[in-house]
Protein backbone atom coordinates (compact mmCIF):
# COMPACT_ATOMS: atom_id res chain seq x y z
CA UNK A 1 95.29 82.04 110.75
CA UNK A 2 97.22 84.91 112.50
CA UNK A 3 96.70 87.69 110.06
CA UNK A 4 92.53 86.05 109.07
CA UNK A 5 91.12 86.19 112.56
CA UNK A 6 91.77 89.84 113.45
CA UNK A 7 90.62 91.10 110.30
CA UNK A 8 87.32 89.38 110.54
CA UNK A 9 86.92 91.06 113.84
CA UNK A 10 87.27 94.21 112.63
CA UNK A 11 85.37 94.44 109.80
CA UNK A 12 82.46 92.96 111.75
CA UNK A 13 82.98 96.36 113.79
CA UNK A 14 80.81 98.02 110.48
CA UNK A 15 78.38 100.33 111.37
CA UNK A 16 79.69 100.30 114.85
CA UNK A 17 82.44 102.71 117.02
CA UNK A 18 86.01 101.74 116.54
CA UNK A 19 88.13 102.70 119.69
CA UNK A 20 91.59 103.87 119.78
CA UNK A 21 92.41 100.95 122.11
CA UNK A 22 90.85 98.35 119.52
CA UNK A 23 92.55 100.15 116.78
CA UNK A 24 95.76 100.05 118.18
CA UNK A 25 95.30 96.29 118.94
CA UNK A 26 94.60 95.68 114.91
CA UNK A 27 97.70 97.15 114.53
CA UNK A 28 99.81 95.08 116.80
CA UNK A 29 98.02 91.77 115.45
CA UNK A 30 98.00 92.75 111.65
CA UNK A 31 100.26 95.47 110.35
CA UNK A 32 102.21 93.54 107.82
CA UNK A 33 105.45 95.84 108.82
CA UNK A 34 105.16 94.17 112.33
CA UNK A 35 104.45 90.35 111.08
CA UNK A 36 107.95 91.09 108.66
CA UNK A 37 109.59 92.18 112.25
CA UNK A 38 108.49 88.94 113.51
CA UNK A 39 109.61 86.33 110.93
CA UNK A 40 113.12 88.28 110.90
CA UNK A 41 113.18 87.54 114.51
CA UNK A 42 112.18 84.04 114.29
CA UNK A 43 114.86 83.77 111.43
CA UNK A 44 117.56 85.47 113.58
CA UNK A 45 116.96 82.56 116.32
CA UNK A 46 116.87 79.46 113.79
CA UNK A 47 120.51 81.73 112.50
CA UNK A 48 121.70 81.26 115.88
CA UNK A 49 121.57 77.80 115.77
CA UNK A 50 122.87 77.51 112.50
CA UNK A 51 126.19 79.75 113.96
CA UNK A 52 125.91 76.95 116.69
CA UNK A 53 126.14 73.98 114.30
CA UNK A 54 129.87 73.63 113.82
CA UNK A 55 130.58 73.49 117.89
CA UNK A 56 128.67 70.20 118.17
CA UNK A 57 129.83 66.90 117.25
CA UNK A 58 129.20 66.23 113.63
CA UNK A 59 128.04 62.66 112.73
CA UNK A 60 127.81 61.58 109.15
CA UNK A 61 126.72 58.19 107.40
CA UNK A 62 126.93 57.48 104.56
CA UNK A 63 126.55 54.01 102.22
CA UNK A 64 127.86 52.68 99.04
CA UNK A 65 127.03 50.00 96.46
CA UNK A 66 129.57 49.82 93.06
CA UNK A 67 129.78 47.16 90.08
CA UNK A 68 132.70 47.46 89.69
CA UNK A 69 136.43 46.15 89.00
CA UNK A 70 139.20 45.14 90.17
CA UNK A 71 142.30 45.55 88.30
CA UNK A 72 145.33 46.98 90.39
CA UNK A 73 148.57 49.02 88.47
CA UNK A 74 151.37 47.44 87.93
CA UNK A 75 154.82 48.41 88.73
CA UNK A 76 157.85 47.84 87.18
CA UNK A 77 160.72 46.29 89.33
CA UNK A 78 157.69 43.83 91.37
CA UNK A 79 158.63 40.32 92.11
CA UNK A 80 155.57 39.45 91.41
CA UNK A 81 152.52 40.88 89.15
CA UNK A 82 148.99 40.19 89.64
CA UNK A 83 146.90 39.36 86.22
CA UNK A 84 144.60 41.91 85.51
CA UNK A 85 140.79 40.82 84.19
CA UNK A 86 137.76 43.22 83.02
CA UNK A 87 135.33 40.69 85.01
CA UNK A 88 133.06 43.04 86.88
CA UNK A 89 131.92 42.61 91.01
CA UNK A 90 130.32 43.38 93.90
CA UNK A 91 131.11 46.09 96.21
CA UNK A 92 129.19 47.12 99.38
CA UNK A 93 130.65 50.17 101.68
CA UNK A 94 129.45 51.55 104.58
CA UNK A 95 130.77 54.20 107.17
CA UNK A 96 129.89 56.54 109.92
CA UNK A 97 132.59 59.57 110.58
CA UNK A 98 132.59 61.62 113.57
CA UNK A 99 134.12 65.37 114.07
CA UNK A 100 134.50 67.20 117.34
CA UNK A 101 135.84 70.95 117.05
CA UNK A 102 138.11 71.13 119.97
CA UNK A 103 139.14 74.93 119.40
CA UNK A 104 139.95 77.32 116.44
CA UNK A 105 140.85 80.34 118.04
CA UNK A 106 137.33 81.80 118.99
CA UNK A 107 136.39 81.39 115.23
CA UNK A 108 133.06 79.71 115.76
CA UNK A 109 132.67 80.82 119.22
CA UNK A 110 132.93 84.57 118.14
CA UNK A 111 130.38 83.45 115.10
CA UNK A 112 128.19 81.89 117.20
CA UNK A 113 127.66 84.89 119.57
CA UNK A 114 127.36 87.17 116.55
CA UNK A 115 124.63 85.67 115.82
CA UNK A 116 122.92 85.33 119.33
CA UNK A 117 123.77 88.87 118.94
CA UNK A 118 122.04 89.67 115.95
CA UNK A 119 119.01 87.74 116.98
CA UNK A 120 118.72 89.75 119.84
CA UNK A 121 118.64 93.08 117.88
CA UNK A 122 116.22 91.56 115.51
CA UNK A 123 114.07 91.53 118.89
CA UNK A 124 114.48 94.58 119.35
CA UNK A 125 113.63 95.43 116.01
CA UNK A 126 110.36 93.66 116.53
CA UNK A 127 109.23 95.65 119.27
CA UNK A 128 110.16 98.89 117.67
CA UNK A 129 108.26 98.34 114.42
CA UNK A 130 105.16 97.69 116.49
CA UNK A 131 105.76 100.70 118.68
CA UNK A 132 106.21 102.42 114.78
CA UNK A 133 102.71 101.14 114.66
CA UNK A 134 101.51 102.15 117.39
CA UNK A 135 102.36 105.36 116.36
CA UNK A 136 101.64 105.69 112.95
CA UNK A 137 97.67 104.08 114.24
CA UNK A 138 97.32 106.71 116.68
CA UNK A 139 98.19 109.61 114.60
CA UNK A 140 95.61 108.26 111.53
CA UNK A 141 93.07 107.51 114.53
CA UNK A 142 93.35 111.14 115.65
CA UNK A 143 93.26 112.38 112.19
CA UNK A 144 89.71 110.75 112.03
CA UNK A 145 88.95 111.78 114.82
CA UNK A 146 89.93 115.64 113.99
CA UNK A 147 87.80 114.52 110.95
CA UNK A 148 84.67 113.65 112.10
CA UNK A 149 84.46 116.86 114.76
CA UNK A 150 85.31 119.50 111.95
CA UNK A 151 82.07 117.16 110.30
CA UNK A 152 80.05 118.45 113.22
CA UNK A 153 81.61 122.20 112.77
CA UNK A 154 80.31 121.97 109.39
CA UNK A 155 77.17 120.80 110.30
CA UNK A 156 76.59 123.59 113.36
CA UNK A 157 77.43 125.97 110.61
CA UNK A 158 75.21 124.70 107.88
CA UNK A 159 72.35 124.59 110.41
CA UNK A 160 72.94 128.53 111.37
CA UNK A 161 73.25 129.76 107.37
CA UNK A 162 69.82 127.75 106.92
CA UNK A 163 68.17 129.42 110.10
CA UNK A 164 69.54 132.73 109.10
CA UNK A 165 68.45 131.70 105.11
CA UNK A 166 64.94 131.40 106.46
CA UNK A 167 64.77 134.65 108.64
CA UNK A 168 66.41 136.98 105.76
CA UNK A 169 63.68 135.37 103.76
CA UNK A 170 60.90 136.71 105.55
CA UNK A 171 62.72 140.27 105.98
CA UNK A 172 62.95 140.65 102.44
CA UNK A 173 59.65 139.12 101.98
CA UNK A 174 58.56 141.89 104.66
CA UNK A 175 60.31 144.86 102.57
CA UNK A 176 62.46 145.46 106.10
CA UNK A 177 65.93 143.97 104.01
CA UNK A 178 67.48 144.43 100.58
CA UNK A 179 66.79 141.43 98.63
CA UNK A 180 70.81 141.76 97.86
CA UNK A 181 70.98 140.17 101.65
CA UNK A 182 68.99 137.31 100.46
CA UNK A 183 71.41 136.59 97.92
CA UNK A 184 74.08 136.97 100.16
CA UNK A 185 72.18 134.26 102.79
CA UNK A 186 71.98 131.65 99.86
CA UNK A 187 75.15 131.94 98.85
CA UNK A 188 76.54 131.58 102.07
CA UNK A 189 74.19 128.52 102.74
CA UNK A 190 74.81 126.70 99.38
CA UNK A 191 79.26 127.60 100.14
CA UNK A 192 78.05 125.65 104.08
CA UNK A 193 76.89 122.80 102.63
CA UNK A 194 79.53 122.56 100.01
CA UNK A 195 81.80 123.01 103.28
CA UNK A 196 79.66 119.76 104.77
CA UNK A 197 80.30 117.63 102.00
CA UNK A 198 83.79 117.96 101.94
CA UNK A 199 84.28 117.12 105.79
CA UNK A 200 82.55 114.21 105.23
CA UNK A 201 84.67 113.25 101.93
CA UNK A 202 88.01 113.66 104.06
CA UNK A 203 86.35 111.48 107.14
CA UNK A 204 85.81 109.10 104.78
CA UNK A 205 89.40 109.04 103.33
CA UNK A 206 90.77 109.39 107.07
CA UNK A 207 89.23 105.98 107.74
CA UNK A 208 90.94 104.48 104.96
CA UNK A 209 94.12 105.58 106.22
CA UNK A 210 93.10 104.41 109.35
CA UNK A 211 92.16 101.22 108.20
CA UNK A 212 95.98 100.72 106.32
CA UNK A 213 97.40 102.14 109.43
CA UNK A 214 95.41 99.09 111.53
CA UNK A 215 96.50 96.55 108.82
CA UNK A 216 92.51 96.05 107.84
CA UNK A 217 91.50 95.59 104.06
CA UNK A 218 87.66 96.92 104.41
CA UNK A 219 85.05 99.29 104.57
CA UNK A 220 85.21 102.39 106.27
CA UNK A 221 81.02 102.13 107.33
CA UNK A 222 82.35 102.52 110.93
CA UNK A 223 82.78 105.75 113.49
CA UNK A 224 85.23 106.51 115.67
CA UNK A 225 85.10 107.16 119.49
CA UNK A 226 85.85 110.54 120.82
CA UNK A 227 89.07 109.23 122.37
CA UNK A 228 91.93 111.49 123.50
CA UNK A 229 95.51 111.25 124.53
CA UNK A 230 96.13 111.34 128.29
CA UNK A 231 98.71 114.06 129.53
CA UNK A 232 102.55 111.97 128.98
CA UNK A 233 104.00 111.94 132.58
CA UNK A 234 107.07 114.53 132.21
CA UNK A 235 106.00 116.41 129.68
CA UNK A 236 105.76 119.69 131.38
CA UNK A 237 109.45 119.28 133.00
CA UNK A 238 112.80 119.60 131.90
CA UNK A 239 113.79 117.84 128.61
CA UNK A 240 117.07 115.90 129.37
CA UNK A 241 115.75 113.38 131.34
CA UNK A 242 113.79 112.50 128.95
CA UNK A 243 115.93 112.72 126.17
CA UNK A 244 118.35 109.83 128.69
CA UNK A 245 114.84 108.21 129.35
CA UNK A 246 114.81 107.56 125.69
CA UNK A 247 118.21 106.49 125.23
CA UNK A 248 117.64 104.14 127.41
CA UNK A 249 114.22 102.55 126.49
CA UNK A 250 114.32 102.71 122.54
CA UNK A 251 113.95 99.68 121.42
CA UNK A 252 115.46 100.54 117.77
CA UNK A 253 118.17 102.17 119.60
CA UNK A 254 119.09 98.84 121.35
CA UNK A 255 119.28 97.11 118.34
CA UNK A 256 122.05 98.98 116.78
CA UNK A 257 123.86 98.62 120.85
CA UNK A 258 123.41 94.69 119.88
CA UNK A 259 124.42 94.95 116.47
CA UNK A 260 127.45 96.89 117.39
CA UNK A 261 128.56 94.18 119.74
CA UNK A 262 127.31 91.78 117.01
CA UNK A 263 130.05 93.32 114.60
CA UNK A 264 132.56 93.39 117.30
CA UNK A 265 132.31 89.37 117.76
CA UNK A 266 132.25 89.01 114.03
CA UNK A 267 135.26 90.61 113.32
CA UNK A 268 136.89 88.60 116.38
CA UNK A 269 135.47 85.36 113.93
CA UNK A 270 137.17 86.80 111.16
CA UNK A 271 140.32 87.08 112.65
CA UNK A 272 140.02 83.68 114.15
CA UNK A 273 140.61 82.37 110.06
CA UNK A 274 144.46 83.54 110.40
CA UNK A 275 144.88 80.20 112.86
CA UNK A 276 144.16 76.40 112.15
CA UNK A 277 141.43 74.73 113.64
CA UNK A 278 141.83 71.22 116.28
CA UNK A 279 138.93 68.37 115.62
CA UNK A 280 138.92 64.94 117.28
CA UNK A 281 138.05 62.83 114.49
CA UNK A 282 136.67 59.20 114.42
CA UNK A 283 134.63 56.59 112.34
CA UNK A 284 133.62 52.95 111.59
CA UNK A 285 133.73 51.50 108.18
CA UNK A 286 132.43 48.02 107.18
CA UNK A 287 133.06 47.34 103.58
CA UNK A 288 132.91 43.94 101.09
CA UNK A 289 132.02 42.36 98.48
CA UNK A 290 128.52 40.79 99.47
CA UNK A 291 126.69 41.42 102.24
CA UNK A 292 126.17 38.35 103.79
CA UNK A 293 128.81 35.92 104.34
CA UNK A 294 128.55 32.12 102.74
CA UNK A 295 130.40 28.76 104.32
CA UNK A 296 131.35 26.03 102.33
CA UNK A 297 134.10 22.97 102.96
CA UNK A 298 136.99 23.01 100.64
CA UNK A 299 137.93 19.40 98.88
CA UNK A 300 139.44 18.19 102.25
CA UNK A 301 136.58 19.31 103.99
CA UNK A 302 137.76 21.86 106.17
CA UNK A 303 135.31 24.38 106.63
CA UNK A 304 135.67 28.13 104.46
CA UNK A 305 134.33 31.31 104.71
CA UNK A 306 133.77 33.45 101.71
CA UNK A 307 132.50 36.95 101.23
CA UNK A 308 130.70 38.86 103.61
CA UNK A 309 131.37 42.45 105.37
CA UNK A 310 134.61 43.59 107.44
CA UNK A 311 134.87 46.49 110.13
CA UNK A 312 137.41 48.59 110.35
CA UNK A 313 137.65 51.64 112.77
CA UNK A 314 139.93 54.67 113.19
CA UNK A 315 140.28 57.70 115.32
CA UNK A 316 142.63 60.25 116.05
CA UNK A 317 143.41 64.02 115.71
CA UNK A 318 143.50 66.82 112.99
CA UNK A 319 144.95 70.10 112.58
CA UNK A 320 143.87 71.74 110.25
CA UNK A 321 145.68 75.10 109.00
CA UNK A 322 144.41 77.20 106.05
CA UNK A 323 147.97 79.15 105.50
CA UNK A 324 147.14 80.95 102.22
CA UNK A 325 143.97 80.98 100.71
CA UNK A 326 144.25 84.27 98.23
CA UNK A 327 144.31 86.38 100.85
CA UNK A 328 140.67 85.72 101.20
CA UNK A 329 140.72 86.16 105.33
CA UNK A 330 142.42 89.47 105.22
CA UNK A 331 139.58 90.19 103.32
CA UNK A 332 137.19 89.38 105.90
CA UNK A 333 139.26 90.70 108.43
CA UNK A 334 139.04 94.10 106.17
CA UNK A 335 135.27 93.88 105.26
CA UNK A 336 134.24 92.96 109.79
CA UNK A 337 136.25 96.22 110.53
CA UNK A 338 134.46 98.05 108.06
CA UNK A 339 130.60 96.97 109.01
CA UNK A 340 131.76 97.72 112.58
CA UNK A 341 132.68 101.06 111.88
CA UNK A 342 129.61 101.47 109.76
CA UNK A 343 127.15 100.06 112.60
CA UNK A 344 128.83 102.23 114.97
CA UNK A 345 128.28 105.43 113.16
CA UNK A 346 124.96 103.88 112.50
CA UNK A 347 124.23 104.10 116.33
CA UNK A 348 125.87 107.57 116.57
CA UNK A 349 123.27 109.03 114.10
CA UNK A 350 120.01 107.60 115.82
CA UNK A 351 121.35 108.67 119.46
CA UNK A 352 121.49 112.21 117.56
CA UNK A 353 118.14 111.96 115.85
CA UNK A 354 116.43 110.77 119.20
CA UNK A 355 117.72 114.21 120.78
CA UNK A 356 116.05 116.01 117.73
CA UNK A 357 112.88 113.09 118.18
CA UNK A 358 112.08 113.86 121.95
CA UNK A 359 113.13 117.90 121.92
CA UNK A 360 110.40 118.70 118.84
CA UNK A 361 107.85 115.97 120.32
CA UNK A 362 108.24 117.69 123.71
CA UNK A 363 107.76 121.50 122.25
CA UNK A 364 105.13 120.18 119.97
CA UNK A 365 103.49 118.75 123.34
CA UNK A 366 103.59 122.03 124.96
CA UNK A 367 103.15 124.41 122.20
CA UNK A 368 99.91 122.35 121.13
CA UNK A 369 99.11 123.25 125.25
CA UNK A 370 99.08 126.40 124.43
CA UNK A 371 97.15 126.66 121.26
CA UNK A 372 94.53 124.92 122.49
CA UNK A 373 93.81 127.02 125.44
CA UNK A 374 93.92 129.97 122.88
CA UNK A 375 91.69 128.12 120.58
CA UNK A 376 89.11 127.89 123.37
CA UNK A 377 89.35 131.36 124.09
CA UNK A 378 88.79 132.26 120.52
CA UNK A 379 85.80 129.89 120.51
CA UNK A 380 84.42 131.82 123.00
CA UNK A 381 84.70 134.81 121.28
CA UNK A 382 83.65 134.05 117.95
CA UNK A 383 80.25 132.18 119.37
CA UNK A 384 79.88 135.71 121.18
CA UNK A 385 80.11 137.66 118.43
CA UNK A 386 77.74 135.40 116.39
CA UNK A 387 75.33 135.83 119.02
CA UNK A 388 75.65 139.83 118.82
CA UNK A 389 75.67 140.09 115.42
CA UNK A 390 72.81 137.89 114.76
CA UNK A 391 71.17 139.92 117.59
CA UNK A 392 71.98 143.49 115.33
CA UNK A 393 70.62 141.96 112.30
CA UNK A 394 67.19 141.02 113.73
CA UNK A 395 66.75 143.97 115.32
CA UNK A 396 67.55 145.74 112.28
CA UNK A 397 70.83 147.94 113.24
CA UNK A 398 73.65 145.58 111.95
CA UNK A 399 74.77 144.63 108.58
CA UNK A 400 74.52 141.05 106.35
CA UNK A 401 78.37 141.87 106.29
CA UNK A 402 78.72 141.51 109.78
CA UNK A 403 76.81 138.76 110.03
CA UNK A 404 78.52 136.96 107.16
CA UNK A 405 81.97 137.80 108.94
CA UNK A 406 80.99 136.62 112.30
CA UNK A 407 79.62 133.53 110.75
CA UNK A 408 82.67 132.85 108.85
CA UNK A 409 84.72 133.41 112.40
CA UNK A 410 82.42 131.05 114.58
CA UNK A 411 83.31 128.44 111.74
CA UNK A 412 87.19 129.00 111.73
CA UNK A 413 87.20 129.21 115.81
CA UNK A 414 85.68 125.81 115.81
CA UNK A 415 88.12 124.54 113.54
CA UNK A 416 90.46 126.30 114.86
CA UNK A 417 89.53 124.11 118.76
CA UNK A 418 89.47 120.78 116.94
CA UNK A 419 92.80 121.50 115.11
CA UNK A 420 94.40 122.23 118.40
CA UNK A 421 92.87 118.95 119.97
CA UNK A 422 94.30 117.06 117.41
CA UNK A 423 97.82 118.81 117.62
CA UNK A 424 98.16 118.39 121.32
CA UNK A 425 96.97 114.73 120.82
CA UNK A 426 99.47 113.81 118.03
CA UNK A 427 102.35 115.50 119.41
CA UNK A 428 101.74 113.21 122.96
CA UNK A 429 101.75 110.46 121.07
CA UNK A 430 105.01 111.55 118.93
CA UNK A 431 106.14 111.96 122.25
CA UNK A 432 105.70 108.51 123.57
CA UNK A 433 106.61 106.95 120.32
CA UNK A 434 109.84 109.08 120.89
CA UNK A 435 110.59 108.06 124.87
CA UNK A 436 110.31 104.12 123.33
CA UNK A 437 107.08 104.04 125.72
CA UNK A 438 103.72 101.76 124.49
């Protein structure tokens, strides 16, 4: 029911504009990677109160029936010797034992937090895998995006080759051109629409990657919204505090902080096998050979029970000392140290690749700033041109060569703008993925 509704939703979004907020919601709801996060959470908590088990009082029952019978050895050196028959009987048992760990030198205790521990970082886990998809939704949404603009580039530039197609026709037809510029026109046409049909090829195949980024098995008859990436408050400042902003909010980080202190308890546990363990123990035991009792009068008529059940209880205290058990808890002891040190080098490494994480997201940011602004300036430019050029070649003084050229540089300029916008938006959102922000 979790994973059903959401896709529904979504594919009932055909032929309709997918936003990056709803796409980013799929995500959250559906991305299998994030619904694995979850059940390893869930089973990190029922974990935890497995670890908890063997603290509480531990009640057993347990019943009995046997046909059995009842010959006893015999000694030598007995004064007397009890006849021994292969008649079979009866035999009813019942008991109920009770444990109570008093203490075993933080051995469950320490085993028990572990794993509170561990749950914890599983958590944490959880909330980085959906920020993971988060990100990964927003970079496919904005490759769509990127996508679908260069699909109106293409078309712009389709639209200009056919205009320009149809007034090199009449020149030529006029005797004012060489027919080698109509050739040149049609060539250049038939290379825009070529150009057309593969923007709209890789739009298609961007919504398929945005549809396994979102977690969606469907169509791609949808369009996307012309959503950007707001500016990321500190981008434009210094990058240490946001490199300790990050150390501090990444969720992924914090796992490995738990799981470190996770190791730390369970190596405490392991130690804790080195010492014997104090229960309180207790139980009831009824046991007999029928299970009601039957009352009859003996030849002088007194009156005589026979059969029946009879309770017996017990209680008291154990120790309980493993003292050699094939050295098995030095191994232990050897393997906890060793995942510690692992877990902690673990943690070392990702503090090191978040440095790397938030100093290329935040120069990505910033260069991206900077291309863009250039991009628009080229833009500019390039639609300039176009507009001279095209200007020289209908009044007769400029070239199909220069025309072709500032055709083919209004084109790149406008690819050049939406290449930027996608940059500048992908690197903001490496950048939050990178601070641990939503």
């Amino acid at each position: 029911m979790m994973t059903t509704a959401p896709i529904v939703v979504l594919l009932a979004l055909s032929a309709r504009t997918v936003t990056l907020e709803e796409a980013v919601r799929a995500a959250e709801a559906q991305k299998p990677e994030v619904r694995v996060a979850q059940a390893n959470a869930a089973a990190g908590v029922a974990r935890t109160v497995q670890a908890r088990a063997p603290a509480l009082p531990q009640i057993k029952v347990e019943g009995e029936y046997d046909r059995t019978t009842g010959n006893r050895r015999q000694r030598p050196g007995r004064s007397t010797e009890v006849s021994n028959s292969w008649n079979f009987y009866n035999w009813f048992e019942g008991q109920v034992t009770g444990t109570q760990l008093i203490w075993d030198f933080g051995k469950t205790l320490n085993s028990w937090r572990a794993a509170e521990m561990r749950a914890v970082a599983l958590a944490d886990i959880e909330r980085a895998s959906r920020l993971e998809a988060v990100g990964t939704v927003r970079a496919a949404y904005f490759r769509a995006r990127a996508a679908n603009a260069l699909i109106g580039v293409a078309r712009q530039t389709l639209a200009n080759q056919e205009r320009h197609l149809q007034q090199i026709t009449g020149f030529v037809q006029a005797g004012t051109r060489p027919e080698i510029d109509l050739a040149q026109s049609r060539a250049t046409s038939a290379n825009a629409r070529v150009g057309l049909i593969r923007t709209e090829n890789d739009f298609t195949v961007a919504r398929a990657h945005l549809n396994e980024a979102m977690g969606v098995a469907g169509d791609t008859d949808y369009d996307v919204a012309d959503d950007g990436f707001p500016p990321v408050p500190g981008e434009t400042g210094p990058v240490g505090p946001l490199i300790d902003e990050a150390i501090r909010a990444r969720p992924d980080l914090a796992a490995l902080d738990r799981r470190v202190h996770a190791e730390e308890l369970a190596a405490r546990a392991a130690r804790g096998g080195y010492w014997p363990s104090l229960n309180l123990i207790g139980g009831a035991r009824e046991e007999g050979q029928t299970i009601q009792q039957t009352h009859t009068v003996d030849n002088l008529g007194n009156p005589v029970t026979q059969g029946g059940m009879a309770w017996n209880v017990w209680g008291g205290v154990q120790l309980s000392w493993p003292v050699f058990q094939g050295l098995l808890t030095r191994g232990q002891v050897r393997e906890a140290d060793a995942t510690l040190v692992a877990a902690r080098a673990e943690r070392d490494g990702l503090v090191n690749e978040v440095w790397v994480a938030v100093q290329q997201a935040a120069t990505s940011v910033r260069s991206a700033q900077e291309a863009l602004v250039a991009s628009e300036q080229a833009l500019t430019a390039a639609r300039e041109r176009l507009r001279l050029a095209d200007g020289r070649y209908t009044a007769g003084v400029g070239s199909i060569i220069e025309l072709s050229d500032a055709e083919l540089g209004s084109t790149t300029a406008g690819a050049q703008r939406v290449a930027a916008e996608y940059a500048l938006a992908t690197a903001r959102a490496a950048l939050v993925l990178a601070l641990g922000r939503t």
